[in-house]
Protein backbone atom coordinates (compact mmCIF):
# COMPACT_ATOMS: atom_id res chain seq x y z
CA UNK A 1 -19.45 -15.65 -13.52
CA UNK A 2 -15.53 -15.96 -12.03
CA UNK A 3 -13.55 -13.44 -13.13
CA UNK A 4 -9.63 -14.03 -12.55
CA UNK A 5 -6.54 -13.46 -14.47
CA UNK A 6 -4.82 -15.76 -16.94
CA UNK A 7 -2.62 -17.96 -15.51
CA UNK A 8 1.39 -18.29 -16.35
CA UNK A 9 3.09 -21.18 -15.37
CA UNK A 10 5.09 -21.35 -12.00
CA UNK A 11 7.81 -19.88 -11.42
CA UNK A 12 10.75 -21.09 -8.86
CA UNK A 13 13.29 -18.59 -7.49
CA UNK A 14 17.16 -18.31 -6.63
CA UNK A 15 18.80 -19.26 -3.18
CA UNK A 16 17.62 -17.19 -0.39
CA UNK A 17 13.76 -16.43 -0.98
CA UNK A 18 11.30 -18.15 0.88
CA UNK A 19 9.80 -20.84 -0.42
CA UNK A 20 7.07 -23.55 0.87
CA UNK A 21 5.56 -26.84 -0.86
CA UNK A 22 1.80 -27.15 -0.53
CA UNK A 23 -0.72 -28.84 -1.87
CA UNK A 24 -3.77 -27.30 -2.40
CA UNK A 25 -7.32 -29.24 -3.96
CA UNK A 26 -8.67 -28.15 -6.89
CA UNK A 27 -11.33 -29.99 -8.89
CA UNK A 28 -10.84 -33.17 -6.46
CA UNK A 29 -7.22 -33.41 -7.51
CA UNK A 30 -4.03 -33.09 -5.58
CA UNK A 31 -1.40 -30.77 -6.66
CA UNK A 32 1.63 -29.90 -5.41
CA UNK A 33 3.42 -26.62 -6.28
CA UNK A 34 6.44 -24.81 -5.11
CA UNK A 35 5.22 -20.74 -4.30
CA UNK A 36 6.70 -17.93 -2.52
CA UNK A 37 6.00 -17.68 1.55
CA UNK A 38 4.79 -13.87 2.22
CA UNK A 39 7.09 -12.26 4.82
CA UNK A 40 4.29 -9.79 5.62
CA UNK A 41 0.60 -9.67 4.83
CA UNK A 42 -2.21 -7.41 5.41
CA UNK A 43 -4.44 -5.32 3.67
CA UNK A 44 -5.23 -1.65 1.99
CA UNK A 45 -8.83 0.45 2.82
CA UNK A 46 -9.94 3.50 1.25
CA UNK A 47 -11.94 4.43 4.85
CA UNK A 48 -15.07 5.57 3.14
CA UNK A 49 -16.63 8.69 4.18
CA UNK A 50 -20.09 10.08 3.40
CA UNK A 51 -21.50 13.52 3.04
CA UNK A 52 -24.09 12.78 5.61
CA UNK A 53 -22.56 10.96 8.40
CA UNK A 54 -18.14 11.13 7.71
CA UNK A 55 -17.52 10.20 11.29
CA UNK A 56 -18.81 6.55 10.50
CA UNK A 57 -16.28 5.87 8.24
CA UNK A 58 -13.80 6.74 10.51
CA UNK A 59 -14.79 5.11 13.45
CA UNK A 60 -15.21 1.86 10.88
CA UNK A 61 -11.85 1.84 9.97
CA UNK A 62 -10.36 1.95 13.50
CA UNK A 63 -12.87 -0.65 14.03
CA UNK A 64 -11.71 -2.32 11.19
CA UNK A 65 -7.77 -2.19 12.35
CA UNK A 66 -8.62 -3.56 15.57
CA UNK A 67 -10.37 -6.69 13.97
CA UNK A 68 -7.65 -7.09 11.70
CA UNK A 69 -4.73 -6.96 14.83
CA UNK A 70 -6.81 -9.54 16.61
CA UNK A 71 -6.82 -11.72 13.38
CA UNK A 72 -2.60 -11.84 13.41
CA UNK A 73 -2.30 -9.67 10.19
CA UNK A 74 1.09 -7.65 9.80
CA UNK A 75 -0.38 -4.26 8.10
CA UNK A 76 -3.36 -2.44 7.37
CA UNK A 77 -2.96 0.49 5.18
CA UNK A 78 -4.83 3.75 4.17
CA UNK A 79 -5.51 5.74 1.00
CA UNK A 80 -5.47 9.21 0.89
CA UNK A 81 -8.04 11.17 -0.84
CA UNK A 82 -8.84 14.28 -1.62
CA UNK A 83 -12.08 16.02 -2.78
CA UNK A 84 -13.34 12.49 -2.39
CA UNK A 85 -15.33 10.74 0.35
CA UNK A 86 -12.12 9.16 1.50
CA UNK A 87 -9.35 9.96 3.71
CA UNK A 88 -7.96 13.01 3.61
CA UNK A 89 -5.76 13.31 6.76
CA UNK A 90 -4.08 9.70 7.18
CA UNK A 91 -1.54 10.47 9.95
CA UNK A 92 -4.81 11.92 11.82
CA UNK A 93 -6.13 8.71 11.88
CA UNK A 94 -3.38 6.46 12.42
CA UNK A 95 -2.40 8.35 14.94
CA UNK A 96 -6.22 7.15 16.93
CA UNK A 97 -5.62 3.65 15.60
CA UNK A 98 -2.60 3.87 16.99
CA UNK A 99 -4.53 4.30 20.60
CA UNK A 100 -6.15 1.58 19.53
CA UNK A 101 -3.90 -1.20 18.51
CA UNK A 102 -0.32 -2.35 19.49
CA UNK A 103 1.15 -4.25 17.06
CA UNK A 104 -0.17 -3.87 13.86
CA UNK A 105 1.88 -1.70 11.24
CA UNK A 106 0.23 1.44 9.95
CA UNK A 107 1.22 2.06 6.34
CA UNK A 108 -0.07 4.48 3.76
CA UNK A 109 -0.89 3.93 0.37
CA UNK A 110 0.22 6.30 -0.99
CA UNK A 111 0.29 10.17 0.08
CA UNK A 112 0.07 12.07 -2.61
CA UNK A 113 3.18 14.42 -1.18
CA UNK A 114 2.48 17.05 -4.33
CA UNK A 115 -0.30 18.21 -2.02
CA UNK A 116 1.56 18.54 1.13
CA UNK A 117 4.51 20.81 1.77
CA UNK A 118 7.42 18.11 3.23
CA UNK A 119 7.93 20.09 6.49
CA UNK A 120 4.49 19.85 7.70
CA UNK A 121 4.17 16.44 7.08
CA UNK A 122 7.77 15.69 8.77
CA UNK A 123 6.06 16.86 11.84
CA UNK A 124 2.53 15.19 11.25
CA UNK A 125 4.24 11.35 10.33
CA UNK A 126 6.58 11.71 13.03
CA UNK A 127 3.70 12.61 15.33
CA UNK A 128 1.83 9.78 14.65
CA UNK A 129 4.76 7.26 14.34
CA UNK A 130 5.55 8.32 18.16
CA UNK A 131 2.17 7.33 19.27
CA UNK A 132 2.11 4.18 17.49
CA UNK A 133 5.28 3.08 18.72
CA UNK A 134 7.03 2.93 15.50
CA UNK A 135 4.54 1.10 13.26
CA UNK A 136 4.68 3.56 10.82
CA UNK A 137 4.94 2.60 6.83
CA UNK A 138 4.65 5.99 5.29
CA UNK A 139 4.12 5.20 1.35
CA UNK A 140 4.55 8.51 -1.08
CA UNK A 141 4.44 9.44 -4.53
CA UNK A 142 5.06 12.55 -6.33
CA UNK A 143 2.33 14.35 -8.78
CA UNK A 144 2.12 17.78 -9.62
CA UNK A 145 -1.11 19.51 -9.97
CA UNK A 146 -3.73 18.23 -12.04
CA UNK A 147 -6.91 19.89 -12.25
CA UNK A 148 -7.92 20.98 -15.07
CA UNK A 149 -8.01 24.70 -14.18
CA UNK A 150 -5.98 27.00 -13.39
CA UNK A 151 -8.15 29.11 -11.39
CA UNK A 152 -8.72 25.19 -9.01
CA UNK A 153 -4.85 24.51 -8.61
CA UNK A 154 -4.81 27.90 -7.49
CA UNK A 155 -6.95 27.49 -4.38
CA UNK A 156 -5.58 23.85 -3.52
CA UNK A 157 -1.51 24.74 -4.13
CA UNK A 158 -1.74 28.64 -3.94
CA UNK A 159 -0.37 30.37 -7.10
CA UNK A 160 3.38 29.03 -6.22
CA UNK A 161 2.40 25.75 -7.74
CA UNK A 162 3.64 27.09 -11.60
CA UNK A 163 7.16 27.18 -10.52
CA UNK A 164 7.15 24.40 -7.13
CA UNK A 165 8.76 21.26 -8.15
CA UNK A 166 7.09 18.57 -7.50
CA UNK A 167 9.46 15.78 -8.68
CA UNK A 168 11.64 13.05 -6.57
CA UNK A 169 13.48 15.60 -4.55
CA UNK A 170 10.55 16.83 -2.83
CA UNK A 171 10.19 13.23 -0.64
CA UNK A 172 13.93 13.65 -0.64
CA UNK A 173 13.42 16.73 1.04
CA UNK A 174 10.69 14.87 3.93
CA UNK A 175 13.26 12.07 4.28
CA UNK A 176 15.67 14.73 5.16
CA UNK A 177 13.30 16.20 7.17
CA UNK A 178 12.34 12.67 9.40
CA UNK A 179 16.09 12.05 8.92
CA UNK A 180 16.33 14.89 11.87
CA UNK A 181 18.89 16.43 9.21
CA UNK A 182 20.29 19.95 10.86
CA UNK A 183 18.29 22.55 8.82
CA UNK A 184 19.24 25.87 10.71
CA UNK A 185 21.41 26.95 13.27
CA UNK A 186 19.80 27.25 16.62
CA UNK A 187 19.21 30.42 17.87
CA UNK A 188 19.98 32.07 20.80
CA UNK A 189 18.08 31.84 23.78
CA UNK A 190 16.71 35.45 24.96
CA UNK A 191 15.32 34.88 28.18
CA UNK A 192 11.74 34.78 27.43
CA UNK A 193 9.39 31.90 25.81
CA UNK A 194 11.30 28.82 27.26
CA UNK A 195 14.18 27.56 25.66
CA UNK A 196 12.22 25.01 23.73
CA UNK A 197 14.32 25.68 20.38
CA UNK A 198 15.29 23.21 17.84
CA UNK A 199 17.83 22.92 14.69
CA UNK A 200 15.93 20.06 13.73
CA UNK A 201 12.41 19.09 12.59
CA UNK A 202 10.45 18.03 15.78
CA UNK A 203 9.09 15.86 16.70
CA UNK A 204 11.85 13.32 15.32
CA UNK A 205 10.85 9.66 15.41
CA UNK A 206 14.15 7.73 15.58
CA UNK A 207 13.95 4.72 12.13
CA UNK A 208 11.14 6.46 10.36
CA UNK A 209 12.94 7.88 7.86
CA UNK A 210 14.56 4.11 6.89
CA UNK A 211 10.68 3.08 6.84
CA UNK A 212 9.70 5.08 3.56
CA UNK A 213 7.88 3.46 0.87
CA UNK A 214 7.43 4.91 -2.76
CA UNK A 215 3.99 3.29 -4.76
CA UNK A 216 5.07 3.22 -7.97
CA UNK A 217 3.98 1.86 -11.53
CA UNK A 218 6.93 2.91 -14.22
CA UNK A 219 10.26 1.13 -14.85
CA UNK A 220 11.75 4.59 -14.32
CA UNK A 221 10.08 5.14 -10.55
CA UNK A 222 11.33 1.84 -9.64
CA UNK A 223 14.95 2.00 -10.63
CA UNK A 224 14.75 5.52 -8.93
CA UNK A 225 13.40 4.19 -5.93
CA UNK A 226 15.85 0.96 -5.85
CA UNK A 227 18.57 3.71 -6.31
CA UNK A 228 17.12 5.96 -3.36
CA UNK A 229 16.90 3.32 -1.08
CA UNK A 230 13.38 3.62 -0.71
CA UNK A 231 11.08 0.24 -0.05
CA UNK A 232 8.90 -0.52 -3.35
CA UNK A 233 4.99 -0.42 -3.68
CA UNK A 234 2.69 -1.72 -6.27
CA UNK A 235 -0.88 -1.80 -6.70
CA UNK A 236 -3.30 -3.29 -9.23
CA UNK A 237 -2.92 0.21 -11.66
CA UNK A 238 0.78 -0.15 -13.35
CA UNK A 239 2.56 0.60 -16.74
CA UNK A 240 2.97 -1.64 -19.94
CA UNK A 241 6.26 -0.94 -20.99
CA UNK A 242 9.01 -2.36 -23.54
CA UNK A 243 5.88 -4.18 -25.16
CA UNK A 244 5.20 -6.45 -21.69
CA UNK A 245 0.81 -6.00 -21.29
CA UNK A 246 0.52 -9.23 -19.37
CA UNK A 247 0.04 -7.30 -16.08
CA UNK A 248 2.25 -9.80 -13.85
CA UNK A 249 4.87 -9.62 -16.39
CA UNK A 250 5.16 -5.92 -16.47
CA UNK A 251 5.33 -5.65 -12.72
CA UNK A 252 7.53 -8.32 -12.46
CA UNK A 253 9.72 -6.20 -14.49
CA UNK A 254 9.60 -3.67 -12.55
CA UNK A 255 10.51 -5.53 -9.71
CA UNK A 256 13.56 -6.85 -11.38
CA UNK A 257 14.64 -3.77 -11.82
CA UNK A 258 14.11 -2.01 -8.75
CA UNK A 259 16.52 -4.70 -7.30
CA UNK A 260 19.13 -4.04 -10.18
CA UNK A 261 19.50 -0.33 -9.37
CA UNK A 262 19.48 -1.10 -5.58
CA UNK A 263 22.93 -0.70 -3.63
CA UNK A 264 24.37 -3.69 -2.66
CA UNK A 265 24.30 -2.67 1.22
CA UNK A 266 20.52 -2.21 0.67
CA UNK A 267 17.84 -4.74 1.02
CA UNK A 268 14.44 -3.13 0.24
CA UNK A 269 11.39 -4.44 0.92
CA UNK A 270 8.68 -5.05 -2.37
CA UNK A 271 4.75 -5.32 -1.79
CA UNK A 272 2.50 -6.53 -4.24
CA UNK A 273 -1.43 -5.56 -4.01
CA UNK A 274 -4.38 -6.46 -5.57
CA UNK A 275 -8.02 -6.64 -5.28
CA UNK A 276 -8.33 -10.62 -4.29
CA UNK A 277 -12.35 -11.42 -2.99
CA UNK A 278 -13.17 -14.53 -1.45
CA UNK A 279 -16.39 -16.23 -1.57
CA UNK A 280 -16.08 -18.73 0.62
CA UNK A 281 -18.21 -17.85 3.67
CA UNK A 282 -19.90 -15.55 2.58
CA UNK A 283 -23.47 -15.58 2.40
CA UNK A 284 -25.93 -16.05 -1.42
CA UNK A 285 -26.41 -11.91 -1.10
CA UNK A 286 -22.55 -11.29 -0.46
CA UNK A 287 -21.81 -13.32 -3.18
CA UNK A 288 -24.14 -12.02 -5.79
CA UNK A 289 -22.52 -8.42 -4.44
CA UNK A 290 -19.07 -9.39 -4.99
CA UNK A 291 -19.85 -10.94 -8.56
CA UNK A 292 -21.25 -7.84 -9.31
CA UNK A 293 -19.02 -5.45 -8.30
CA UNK A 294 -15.92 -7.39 -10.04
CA UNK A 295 -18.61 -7.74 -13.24
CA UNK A 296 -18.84 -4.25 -13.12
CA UNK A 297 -15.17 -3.34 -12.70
CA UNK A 298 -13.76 -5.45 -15.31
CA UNK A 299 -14.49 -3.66 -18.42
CA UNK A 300 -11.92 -1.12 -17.45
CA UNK A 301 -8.75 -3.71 -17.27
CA UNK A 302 -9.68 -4.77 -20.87
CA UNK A 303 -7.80 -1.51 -22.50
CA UNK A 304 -4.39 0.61 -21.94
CA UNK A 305 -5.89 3.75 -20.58
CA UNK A 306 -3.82 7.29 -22.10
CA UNK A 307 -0.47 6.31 -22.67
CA UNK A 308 0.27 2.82 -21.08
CA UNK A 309 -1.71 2.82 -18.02
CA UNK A 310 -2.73 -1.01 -17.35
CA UNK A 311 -4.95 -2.10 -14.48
CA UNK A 312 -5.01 -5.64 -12.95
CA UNK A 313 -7.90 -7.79 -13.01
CA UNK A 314 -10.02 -8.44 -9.77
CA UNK A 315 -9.74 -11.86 -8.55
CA UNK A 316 -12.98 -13.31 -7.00
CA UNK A 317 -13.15 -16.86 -6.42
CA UNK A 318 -12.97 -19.82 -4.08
CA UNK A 319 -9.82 -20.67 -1.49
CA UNK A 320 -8.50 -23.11 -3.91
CA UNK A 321 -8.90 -20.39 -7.04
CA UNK A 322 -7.15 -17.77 -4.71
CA UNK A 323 -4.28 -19.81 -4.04
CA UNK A 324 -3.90 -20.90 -7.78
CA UNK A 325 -4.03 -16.98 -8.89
CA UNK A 326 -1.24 -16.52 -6.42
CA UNK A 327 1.16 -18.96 -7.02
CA UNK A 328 0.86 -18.34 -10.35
CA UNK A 329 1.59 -14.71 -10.57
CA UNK A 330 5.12 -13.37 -11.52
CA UNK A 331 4.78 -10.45 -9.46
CA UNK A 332 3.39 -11.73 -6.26
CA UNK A 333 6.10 -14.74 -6.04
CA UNK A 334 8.71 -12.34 -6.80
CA UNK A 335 7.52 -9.74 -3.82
CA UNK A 336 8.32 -9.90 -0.16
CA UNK A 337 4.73 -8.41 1.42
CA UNK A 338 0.81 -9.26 0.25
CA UNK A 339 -1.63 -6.62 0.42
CA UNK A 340 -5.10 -7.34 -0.41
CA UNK A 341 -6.59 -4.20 -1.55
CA UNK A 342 -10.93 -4.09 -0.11
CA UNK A 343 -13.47 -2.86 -2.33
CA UNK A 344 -14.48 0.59 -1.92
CA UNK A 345 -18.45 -0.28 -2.39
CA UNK A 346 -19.10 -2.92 0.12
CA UNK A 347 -19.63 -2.72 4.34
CA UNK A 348 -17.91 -3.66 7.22
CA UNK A 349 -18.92 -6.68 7.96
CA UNK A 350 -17.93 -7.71 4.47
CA UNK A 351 -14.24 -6.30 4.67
CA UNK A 352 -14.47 -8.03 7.58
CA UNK A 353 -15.57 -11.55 5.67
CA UNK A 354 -12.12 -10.68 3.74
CA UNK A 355 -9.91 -10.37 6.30
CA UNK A 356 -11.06 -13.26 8.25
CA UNK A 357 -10.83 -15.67 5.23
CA UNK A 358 -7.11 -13.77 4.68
CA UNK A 359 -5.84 -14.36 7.94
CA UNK A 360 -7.04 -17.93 8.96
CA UNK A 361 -7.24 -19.50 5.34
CA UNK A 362 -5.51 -18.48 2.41
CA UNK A 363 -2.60 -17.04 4.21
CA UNK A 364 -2.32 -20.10 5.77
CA UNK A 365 -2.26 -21.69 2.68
CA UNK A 366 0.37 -20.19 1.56
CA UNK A 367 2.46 -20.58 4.28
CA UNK A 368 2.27 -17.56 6.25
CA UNK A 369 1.97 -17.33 10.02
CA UNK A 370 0.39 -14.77 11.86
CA UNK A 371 1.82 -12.60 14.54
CA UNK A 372 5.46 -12.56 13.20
CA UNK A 373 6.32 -8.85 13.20
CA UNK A 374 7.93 -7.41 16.05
């Protein structure tokens, strides 16, 4: 069976967003509606690793970034995970995509920076930024530990995790760091060791710092970063809140007020993401894989998980179905970039299936052009 969220009714927009008339088919009839024109789309991957053979993954996903540059898409982004066959050193690999590629951005979604220590990873994103050219789209949020024992967040964080903070000001901290902020006096050169001495973080990557993304899913992280000036990222795992559960509608919130607390001399960017699966073109056995993997997926998006946690509904369907789910979501015609997030469980030839039908169909579709980031 399809599985795809319920549908609100279109929305139009004020003076200055993008918008384009089209007129998709559906069920042999012609409609025309009135949607928002992505400035930017692309795509998020987990780069799955396995105990038996990790380099695959790796070597799949710069495959992957390559296929996706040729295609004309704007971004690819990576996860970051850890104790998990996933990624755990993204600037690592972007910085070998980077070798790789020449024009695609390289964004992450997100770093966990409660597991990193700011100054370390000043150096590391500002590393790989450098060899990319400035395609960097460094996406943070802040966690503290989590694990359930004490004993565990002891050998991840050390023991100095039970008085670290690990709230806002600790990517306030990297951004000072990227920034090339002044953080000691430099010392005196003594004759020996080259005079190779810095007051700054190096290696400093000139822009990076303006390029930070927080991936958020609370009215409170998005006014703070709105406020912060830092660009806004959402996924398909958000917040019901002030008694909104229609998962467009809450994020659409959010979005509202993200731009609300931003400074008037700021304009931040906004990407929405969500699992999206096409069918068409894909084969009887990628179908019946796809079905069941959104089958299997969609119990989950049926409750509020703890507190208020809400997760969006996987949309698997047809070109025409795609496009309809689109243009009739709140959030996604209120945000500036697309990301369609792959599915961990499937191959590379299917993510590739994905990104093909992304790139020369339904971005099409919805008005987008490829190639159009500098």
């Amino acid at each position: 069976m399809r599985v795809s969220l319920p549908r609100a009714a279109p929305r139009r927009f004020s003076a200055g967003r993008r918008l384009r008339r089209s007129w998709p088919r559906s069920n042999s009839e012609e409609r025309m509606t009135e949607h928002r024109v992505p400035e930017r789309l692309g795509f998020i991957h987990l780069v799955p690793t396995s105990r038996e053979n990790p380099r695959q993954g790796l070597e799949d996903a710069i495959e992957l970034f390559k296929f996706a540059e040729e295609l004309g898409l704007d971004s690819g982004w990576i996860r970051t995970r850890h104790m998990q066959y996933g990624l755990a050193s993204p600037a690592v690999l972007q910085g070998a995509i980077a070798q790789h590629t020449s024009r695609i951005r390289l964004g992450n979604a997100v770093i966990p920076v409660g597991y990193e220590n700011p100054f370390r990873l000043a150096e590391d994103l500002a590393t790989a930024d450098l060899l990319s050219g400035g395609r960097l789209e460094p996406g943070l949020s802040v966690h503290g530990p989590g694990y359930p024992s004490e004993e565990l967040n002891d050998l991840v964080y050390d023991s100095g995790w039970r008085e670290e903070d690990y709230g806002y000001g600790r990517i306030e901290r990297l951004r000072s760091f990227l920034r090339g902020d002044k953080v000691r006096e430099k010392p005196e050169y003594l004759g020996f060791g080259g005079d190779v001495d810095s007051e700054r973080v190096e290696p400093n990557s000139p822009g990076l710092h303006e390029r930070l993304w927080y991936g958020g899913g609370s009215l409170r992280s998005a006014e703070w970063s709105g406020a912060n000036r830092f660009n806004w990222l959402m996924s398909n795992i958000s917040s019901t809140e002030n008694g909104v559960r229609q998962f467009d509608l809450a994020q659409k919130q959010q979005i509202d007020t993200y731009h609300a607390a931003a400074p008037e001399d700021f304009t931040g960017r906004v990407s929405v993401a969500r699992v999206i699966v096409p069918t068409d073109g894909a084969t009887d056995h990628q179908v019946a894989r796809y079905r069941d993997y959104v089958a299997a997926r969609t119990p989950r998006t049926e409750k509020i998980h703890g507190k208020n946690t809400i997760i969006a509904m996987d949309v698997l369907g047809s070109l025409d179905e795609i496009l309809e789910f689109i243009t009739a979501d709140a959030a996604f015609q209120a945000g500036d970039d697309y990301l369609f997030e792959l599915p961990f469980e499937l191959e590379l030839a299917e993510w590739k299936h994905m990104l093909e039908q992304l790139a020369t169909r339904i971005g099409p579709s919805l008005g987008w052009e490829p190639g159009q980031v500098e």
